[in-house]
N, C-alpha and C. Protein backbone atom coordinates (compact mmCIF):
# COMPACT_ATOMS: atom_id res chain seq x y z
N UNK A 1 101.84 78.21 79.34
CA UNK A 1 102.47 78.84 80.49
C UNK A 1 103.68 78.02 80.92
N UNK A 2 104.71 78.79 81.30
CA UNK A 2 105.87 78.15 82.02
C UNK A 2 106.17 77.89 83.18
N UNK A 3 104.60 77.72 84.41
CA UNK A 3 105.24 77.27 85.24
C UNK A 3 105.63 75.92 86.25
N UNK A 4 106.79 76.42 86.72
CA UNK A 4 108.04 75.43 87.05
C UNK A 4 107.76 74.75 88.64
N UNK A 5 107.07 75.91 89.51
CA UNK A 5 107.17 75.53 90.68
C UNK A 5 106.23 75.85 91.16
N UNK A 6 105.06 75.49 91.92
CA UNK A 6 104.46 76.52 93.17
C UNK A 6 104.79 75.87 94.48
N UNK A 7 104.27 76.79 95.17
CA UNK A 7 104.79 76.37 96.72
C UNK A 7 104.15 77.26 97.46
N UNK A 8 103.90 76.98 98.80
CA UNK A 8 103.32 77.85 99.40
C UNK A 8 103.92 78.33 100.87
N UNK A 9 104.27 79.64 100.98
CA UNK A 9 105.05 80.51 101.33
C UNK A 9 104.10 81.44 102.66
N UNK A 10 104.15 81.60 103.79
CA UNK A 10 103.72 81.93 104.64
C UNK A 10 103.91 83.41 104.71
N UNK A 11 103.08 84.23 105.47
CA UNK A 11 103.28 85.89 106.41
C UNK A 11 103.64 86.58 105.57
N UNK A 12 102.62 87.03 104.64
CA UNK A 12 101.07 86.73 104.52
C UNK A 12 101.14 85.24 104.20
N UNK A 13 100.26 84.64 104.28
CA UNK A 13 100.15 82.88 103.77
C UNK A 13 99.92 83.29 102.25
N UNK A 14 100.35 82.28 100.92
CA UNK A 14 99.97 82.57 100.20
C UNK A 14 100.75 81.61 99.25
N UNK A 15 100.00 80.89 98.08
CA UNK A 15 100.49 80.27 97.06
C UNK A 15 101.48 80.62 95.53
N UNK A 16 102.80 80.61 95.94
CA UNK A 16 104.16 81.30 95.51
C UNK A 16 104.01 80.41 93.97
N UNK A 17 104.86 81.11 93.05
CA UNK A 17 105.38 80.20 91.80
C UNK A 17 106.46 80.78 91.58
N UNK A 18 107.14 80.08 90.32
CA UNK A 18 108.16 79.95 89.69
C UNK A 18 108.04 79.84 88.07
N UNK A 19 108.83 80.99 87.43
CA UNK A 19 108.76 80.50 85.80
C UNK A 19 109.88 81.05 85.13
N UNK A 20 109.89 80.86 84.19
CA UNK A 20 111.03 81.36 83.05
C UNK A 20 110.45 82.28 82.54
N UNK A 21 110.95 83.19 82.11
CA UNK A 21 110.24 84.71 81.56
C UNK A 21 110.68 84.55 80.13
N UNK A 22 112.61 84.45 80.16
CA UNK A 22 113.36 85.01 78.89
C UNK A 22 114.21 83.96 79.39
N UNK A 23 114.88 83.46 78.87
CA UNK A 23 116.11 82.36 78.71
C UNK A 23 116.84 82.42 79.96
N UNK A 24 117.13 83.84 80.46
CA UNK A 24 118.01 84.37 81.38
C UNK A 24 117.48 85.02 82.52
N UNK A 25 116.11 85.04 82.34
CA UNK A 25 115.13 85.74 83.61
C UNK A 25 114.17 84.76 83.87
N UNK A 26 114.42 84.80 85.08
CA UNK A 26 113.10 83.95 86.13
C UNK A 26 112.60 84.78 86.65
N UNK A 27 111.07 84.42 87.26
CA UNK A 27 110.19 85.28 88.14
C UNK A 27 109.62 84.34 88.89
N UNK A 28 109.44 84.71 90.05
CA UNK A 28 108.46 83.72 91.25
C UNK A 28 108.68 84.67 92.91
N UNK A 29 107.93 84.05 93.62
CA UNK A 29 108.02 84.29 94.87
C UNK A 29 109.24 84.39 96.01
N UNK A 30 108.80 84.72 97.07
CA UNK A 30 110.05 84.82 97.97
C UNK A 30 110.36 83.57 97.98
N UNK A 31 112.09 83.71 98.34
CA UNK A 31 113.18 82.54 98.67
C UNK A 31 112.86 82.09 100.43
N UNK A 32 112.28 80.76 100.71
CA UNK A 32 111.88 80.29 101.56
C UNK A 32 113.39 80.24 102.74
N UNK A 33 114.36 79.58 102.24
CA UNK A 33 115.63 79.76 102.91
C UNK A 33 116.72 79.17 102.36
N UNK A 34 118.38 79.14 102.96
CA UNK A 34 119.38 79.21 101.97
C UNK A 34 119.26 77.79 101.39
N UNK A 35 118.26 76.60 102.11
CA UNK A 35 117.88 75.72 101.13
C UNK A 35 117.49 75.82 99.86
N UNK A 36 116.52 77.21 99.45
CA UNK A 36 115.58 77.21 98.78
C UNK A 36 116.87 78.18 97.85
N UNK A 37 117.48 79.30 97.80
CA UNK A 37 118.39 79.74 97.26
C UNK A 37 119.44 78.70 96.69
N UNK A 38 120.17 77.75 97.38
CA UNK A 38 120.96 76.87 96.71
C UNK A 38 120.25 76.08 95.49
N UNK A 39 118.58 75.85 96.04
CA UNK A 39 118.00 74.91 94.85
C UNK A 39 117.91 75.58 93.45
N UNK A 40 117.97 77.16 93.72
CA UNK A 40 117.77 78.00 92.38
C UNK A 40 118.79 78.25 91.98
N UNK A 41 120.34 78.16 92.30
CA UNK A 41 121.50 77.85 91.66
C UNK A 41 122.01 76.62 91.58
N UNK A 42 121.42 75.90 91.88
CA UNK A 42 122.13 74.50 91.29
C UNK A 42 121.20 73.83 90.21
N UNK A 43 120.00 73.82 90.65
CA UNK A 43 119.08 73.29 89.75
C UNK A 43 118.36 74.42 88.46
N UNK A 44 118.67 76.15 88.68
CA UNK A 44 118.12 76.64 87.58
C UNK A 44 119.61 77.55 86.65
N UNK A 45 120.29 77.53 87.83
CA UNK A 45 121.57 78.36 87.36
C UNK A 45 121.86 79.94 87.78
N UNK A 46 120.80 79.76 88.55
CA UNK A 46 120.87 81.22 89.34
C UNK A 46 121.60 82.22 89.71
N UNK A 47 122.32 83.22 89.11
CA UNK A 47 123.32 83.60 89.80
C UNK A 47 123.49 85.23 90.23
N UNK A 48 121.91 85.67 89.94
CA UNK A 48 121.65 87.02 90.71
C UNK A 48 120.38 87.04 91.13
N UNK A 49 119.77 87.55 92.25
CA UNK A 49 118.48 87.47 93.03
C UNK A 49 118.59 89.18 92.99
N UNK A 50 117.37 89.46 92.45
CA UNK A 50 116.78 90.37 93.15
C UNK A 50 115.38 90.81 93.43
N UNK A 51 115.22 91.45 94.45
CA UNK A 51 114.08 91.28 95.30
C UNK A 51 113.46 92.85 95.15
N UNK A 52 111.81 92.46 94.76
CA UNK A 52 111.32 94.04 95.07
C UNK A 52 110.58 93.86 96.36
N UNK A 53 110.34 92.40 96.97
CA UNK A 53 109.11 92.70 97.83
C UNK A 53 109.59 93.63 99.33
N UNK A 54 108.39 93.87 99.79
CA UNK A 54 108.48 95.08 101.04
C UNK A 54 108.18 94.13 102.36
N UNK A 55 107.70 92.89 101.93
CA UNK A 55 107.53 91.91 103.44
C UNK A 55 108.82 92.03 104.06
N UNK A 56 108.69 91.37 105.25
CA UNK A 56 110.36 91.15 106.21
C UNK A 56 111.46 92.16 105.47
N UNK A 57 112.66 90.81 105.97
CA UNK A 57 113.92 92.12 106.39
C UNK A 57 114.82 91.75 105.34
N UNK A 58 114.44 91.17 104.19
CA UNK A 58 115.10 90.92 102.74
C UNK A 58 115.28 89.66 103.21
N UNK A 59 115.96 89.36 101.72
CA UNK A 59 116.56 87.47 102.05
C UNK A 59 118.17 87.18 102.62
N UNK A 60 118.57 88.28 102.82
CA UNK A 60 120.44 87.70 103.17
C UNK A 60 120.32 87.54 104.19
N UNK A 61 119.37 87.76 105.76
CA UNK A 61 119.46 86.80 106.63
C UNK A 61 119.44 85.76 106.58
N UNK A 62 117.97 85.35 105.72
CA UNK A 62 117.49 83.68 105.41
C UNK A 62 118.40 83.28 104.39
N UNK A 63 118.56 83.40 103.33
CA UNK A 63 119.66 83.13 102.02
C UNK A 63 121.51 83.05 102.72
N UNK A 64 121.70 83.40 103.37
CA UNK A 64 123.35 83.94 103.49
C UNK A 64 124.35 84.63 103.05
N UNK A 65 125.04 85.14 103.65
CA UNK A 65 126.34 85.81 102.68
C UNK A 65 127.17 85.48 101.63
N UNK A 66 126.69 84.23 101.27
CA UNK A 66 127.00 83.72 99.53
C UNK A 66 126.95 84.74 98.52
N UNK A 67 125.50 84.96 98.78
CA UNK A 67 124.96 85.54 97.55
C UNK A 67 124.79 87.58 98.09
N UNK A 68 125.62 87.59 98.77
CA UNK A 68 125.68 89.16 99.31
C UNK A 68 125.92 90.50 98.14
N UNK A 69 127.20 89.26 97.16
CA UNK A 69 127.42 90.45 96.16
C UNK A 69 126.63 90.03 95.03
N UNK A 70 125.67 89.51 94.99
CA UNK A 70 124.71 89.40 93.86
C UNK A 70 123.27 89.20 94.01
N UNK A 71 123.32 89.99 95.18
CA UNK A 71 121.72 90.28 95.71
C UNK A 71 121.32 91.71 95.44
N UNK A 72 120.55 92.25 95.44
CA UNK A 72 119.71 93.24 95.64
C UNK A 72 118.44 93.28 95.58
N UNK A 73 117.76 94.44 97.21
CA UNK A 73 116.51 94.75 97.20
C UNK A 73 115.90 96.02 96.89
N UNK A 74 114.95 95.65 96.14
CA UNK A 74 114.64 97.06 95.76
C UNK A 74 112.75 97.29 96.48
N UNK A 75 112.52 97.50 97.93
CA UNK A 75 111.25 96.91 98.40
C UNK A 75 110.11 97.84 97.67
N UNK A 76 109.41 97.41 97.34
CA UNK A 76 108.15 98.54 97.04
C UNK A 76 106.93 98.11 97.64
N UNK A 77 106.05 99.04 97.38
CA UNK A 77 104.61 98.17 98.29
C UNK A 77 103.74 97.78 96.51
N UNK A 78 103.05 96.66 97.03
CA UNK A 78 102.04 96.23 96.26
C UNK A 78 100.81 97.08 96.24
N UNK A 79 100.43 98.21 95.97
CA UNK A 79 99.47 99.21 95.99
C UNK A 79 98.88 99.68 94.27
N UNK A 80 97.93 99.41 94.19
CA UNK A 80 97.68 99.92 92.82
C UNK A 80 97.72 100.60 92.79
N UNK A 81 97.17 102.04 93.87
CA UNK A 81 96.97 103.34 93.27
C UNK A 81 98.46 103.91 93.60
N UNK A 82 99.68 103.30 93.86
CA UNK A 82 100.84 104.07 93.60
C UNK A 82 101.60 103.67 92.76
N UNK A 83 101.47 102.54 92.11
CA UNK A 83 102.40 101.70 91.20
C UNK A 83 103.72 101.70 91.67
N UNK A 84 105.00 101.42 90.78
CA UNK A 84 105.91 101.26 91.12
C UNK A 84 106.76 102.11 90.94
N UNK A 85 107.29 103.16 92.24
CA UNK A 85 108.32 104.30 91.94
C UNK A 85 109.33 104.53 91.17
N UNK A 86 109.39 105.75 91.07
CA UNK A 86 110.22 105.92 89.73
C UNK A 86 111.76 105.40 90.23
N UNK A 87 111.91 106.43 91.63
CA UNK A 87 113.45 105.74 92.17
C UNK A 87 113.65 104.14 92.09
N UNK A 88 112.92 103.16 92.47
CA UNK A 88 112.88 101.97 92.15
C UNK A 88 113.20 101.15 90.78
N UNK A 89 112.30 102.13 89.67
CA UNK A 89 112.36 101.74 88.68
C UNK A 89 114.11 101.95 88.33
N UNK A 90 114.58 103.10 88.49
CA UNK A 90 116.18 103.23 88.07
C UNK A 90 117.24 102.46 89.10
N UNK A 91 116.34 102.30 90.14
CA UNK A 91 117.74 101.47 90.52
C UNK A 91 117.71 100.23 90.30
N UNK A 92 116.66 99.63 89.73
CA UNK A 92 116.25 98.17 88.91
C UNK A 92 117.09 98.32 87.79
N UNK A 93 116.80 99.06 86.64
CA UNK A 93 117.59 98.35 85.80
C UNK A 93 119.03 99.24 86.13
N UNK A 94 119.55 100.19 86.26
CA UNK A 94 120.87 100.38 86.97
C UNK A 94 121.85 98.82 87.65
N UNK A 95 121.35 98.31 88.25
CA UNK A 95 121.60 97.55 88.86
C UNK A 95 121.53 96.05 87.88
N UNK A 96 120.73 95.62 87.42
CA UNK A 96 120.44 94.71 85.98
C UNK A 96 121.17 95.20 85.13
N UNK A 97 121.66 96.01 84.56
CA UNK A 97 122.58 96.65 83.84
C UNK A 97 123.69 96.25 84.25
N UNK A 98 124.21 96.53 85.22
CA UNK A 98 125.82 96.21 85.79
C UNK A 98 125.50 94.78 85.84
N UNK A 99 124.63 93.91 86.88
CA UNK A 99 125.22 92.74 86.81
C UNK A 99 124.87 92.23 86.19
N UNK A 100 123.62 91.95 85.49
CA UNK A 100 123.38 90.65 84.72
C UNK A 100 123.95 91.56 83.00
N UNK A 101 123.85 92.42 82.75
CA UNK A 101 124.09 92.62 81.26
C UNK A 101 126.34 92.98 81.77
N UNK A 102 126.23 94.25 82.27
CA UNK A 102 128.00 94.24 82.83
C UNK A 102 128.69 93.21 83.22
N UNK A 103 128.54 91.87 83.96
CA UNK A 103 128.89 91.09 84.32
C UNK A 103 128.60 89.27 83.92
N UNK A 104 127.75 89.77 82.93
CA UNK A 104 127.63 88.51 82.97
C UNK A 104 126.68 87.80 83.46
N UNK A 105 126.16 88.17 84.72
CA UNK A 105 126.52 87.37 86.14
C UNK A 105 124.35 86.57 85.73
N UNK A 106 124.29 85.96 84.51
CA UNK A 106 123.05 85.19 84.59
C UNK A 106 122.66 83.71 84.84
N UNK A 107 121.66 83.58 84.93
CA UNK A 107 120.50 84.19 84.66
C UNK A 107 119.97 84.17 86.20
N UNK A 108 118.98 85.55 86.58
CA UNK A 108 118.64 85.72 87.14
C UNK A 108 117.17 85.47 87.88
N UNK A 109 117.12 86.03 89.06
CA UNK A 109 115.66 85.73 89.61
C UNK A 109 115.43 86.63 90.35
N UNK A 110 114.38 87.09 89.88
CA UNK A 110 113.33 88.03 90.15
C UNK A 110 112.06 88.23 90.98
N UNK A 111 111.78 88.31 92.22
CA UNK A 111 111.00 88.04 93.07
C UNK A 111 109.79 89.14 93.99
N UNK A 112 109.03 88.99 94.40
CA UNK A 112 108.04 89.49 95.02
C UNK A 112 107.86 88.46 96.10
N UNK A 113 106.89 88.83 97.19
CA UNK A 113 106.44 87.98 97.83
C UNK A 113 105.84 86.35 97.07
N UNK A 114 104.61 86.51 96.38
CA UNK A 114 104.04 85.59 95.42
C UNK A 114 104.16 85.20 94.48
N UNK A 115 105.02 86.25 93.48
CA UNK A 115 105.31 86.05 92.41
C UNK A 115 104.88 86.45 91.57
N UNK A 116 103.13 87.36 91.65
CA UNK A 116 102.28 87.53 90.61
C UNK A 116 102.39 89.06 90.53
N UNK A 117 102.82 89.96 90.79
CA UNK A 117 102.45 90.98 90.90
C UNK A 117 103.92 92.09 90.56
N UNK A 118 104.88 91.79 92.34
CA UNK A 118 105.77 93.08 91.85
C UNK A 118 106.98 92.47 90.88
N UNK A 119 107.28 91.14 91.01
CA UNK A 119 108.06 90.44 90.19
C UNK A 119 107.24 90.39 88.91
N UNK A 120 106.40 89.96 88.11
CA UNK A 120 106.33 90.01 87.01
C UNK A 120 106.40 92.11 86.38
N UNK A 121 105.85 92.83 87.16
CA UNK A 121 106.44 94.09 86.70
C UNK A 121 107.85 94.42 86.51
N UNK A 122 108.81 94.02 87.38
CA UNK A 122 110.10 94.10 87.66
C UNK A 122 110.35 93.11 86.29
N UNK A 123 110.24 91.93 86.04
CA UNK A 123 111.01 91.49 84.86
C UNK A 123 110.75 92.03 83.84
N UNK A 124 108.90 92.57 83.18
CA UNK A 124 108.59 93.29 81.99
C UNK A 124 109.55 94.38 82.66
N UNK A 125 109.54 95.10 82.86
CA UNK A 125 110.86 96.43 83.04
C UNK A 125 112.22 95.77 82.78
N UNK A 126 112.67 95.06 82.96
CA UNK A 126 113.86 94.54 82.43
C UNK A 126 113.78 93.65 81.03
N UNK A 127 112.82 93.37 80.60
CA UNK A 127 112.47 92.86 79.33
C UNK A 127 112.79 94.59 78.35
N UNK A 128 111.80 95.49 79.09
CA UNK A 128 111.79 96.24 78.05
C UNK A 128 112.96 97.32 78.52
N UNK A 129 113.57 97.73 79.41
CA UNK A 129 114.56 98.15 79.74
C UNK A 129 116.05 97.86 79.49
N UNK A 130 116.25 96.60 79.74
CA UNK A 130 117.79 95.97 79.70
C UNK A 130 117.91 95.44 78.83
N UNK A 131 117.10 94.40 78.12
CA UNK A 131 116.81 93.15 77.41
C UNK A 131 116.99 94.11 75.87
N UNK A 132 115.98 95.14 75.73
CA UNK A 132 115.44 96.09 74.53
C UNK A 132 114.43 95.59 73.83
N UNK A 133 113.17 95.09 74.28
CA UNK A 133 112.25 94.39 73.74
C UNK A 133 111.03 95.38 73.85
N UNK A 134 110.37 95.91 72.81
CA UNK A 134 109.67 96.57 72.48
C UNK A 134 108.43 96.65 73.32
N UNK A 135 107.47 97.20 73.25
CA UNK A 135 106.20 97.08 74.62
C UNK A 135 105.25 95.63 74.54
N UNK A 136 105.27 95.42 73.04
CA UNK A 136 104.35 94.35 72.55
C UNK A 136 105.11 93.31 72.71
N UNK A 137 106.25 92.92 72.14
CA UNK A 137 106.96 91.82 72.55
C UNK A 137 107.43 91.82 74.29
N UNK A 138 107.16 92.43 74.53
CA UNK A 138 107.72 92.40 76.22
C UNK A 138 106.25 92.00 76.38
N UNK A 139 105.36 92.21 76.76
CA UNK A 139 104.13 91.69 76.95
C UNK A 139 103.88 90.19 75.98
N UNK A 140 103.96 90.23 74.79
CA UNK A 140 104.11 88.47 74.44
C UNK A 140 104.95 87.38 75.28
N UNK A 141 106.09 88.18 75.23
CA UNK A 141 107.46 87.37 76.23
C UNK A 141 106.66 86.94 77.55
N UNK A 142 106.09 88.04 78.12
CA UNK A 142 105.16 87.73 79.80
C UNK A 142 103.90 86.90 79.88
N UNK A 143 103.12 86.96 78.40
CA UNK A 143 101.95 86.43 78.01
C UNK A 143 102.10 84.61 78.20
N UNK A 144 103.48 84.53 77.21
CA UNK A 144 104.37 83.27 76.98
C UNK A 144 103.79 82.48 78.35
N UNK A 145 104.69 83.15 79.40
CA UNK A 145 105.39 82.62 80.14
C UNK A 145 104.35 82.61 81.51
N UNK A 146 103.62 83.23 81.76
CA UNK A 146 102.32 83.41 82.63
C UNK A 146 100.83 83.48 82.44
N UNK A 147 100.83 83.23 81.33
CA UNK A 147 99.11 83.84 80.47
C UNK A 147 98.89 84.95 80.48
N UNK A 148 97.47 85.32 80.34
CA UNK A 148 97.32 86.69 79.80
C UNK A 148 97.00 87.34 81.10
N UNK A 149 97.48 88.70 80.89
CA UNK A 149 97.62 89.74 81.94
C UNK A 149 96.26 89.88 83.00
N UNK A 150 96.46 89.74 84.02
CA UNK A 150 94.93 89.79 84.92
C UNK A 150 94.85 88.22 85.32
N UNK A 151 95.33 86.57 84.89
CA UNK A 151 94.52 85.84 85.31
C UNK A 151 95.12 85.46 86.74
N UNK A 152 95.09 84.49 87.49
CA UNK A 152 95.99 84.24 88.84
C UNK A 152 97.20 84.51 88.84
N UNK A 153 97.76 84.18 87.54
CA UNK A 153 99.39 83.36 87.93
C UNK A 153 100.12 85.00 87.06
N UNK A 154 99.57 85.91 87.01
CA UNK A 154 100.14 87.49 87.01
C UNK A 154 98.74 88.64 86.86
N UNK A 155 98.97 89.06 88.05
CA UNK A 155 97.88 90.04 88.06
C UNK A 155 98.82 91.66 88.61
N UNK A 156 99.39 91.87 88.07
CA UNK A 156 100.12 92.85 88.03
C UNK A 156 99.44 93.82 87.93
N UNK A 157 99.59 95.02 88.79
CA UNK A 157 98.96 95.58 88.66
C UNK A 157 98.46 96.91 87.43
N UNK A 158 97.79 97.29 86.21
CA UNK A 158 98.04 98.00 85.15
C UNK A 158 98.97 99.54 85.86
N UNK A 159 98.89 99.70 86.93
CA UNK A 159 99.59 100.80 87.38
C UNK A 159 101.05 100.90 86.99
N UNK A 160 101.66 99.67 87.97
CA UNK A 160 102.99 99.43 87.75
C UNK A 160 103.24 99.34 86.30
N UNK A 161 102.69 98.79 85.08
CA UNK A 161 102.78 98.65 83.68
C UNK A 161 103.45 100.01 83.02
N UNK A 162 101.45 100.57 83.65
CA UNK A 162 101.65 102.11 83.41
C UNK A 162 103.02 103.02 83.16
N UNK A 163 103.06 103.03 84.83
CA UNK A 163 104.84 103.87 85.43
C UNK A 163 105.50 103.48 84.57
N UNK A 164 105.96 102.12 84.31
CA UNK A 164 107.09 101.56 83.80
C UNK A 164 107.20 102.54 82.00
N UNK A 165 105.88 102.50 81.77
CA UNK A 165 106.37 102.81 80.12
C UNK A 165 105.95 104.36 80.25
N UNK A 166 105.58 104.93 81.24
CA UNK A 166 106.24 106.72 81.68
C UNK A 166 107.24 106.76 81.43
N UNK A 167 107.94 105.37 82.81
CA UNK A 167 109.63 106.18 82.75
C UNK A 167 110.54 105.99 81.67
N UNK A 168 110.03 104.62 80.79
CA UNK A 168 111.01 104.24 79.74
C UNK A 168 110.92 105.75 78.56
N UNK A 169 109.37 106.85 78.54
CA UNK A 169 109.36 106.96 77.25
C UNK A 169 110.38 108.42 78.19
N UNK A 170 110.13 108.54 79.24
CA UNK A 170 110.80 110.18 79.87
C UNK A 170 112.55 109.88 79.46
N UNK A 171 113.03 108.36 79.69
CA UNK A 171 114.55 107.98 79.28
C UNK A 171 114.80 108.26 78.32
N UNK A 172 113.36 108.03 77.20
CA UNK A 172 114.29 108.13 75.68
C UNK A 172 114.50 106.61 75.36
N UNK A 173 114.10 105.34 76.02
CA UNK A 173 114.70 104.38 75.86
C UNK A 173 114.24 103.74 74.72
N UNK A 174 115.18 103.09 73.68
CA UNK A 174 113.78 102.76 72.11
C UNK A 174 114.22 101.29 72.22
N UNK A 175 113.43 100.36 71.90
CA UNK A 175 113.86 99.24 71.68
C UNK A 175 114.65 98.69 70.58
């Protein structure tokens, strides 16, 4: 397993991490404050955040207007029995598309509240979405980097999995 950081992150209380997914994708928990944002561009190279979690009021209050044009939230709820919406899903990689593949603008970080759940769905969707990594290697790539699916450190939910390879097969998208 690759991980880099834990920490523990308040409202809900709860024990956050940090890892490398793909060379150019990170996954972990919410950004504590623009302390905690500067530490993930100076020390990992950070240079796009985006956020699915649905807690609070996003990070560009706490983070700052630094990172305004290379933020985005995309909030969803952590619910198994709804997984992760389809609108969500397209404006994830829409958005991963323009900046981190259109621009350049890597490597990124990928976040949820904790880290285990809507962020590791959100990066497998960009593994197998943006990246073009097949269902099995996108799941090795996540296996890599968190262990195997279900234990603490990614318990994602099979829902969100689910959705994700609905919407890739309704795109047409092939690896």
């Amino acid at each position: 397993m690759n991980i880099l950081e834990t920490y523990r992150l308040g409202n809900p209380p709860g024990l956050a991490q940090r890892a490398w997914i793909y060379p150019s994708l990170m996954v972990g928990g919410g950004i504590r404050d623009a302390a905690d944002a500067e530490h993930l561009a100076r020390d990992y190279g950070i240079a796009t955040i985006i956020s699915v979690e649905s807690e609070g009021v996003g990070d560009l209050p706490i983070i700052g207007e630094r990172w305004a044009s290379c933020y985005s939230r995309f909030p969803f709820q952590d619910l198994k029995a709804v997984g992760m919406p389809d609108d969500v899903i397209a404006k994830v990689v829409t958005f991963a598309r323009l900046r981190c593949v259109g621009t350049g603008a890597l490597p990124a970080y990928v976040h949820c509240h904790l880290g285990r759940s809507r962020g590791p769905a959100t990066a497998y969707l960009i593994l197998r979405a943006v990246v073009g990594q097949g269902q099995a290697e996108a799941m090795r790539t996540m296996t890599a980097a968190l262990g195997p699916h279900g234990n603490p450190c990614w318990t994602s939910h099979s829902t969100f999995l689910e959705g994700i390879e609905r919407w890739i097969a309704r795109k047409g998208i092939r690896p």
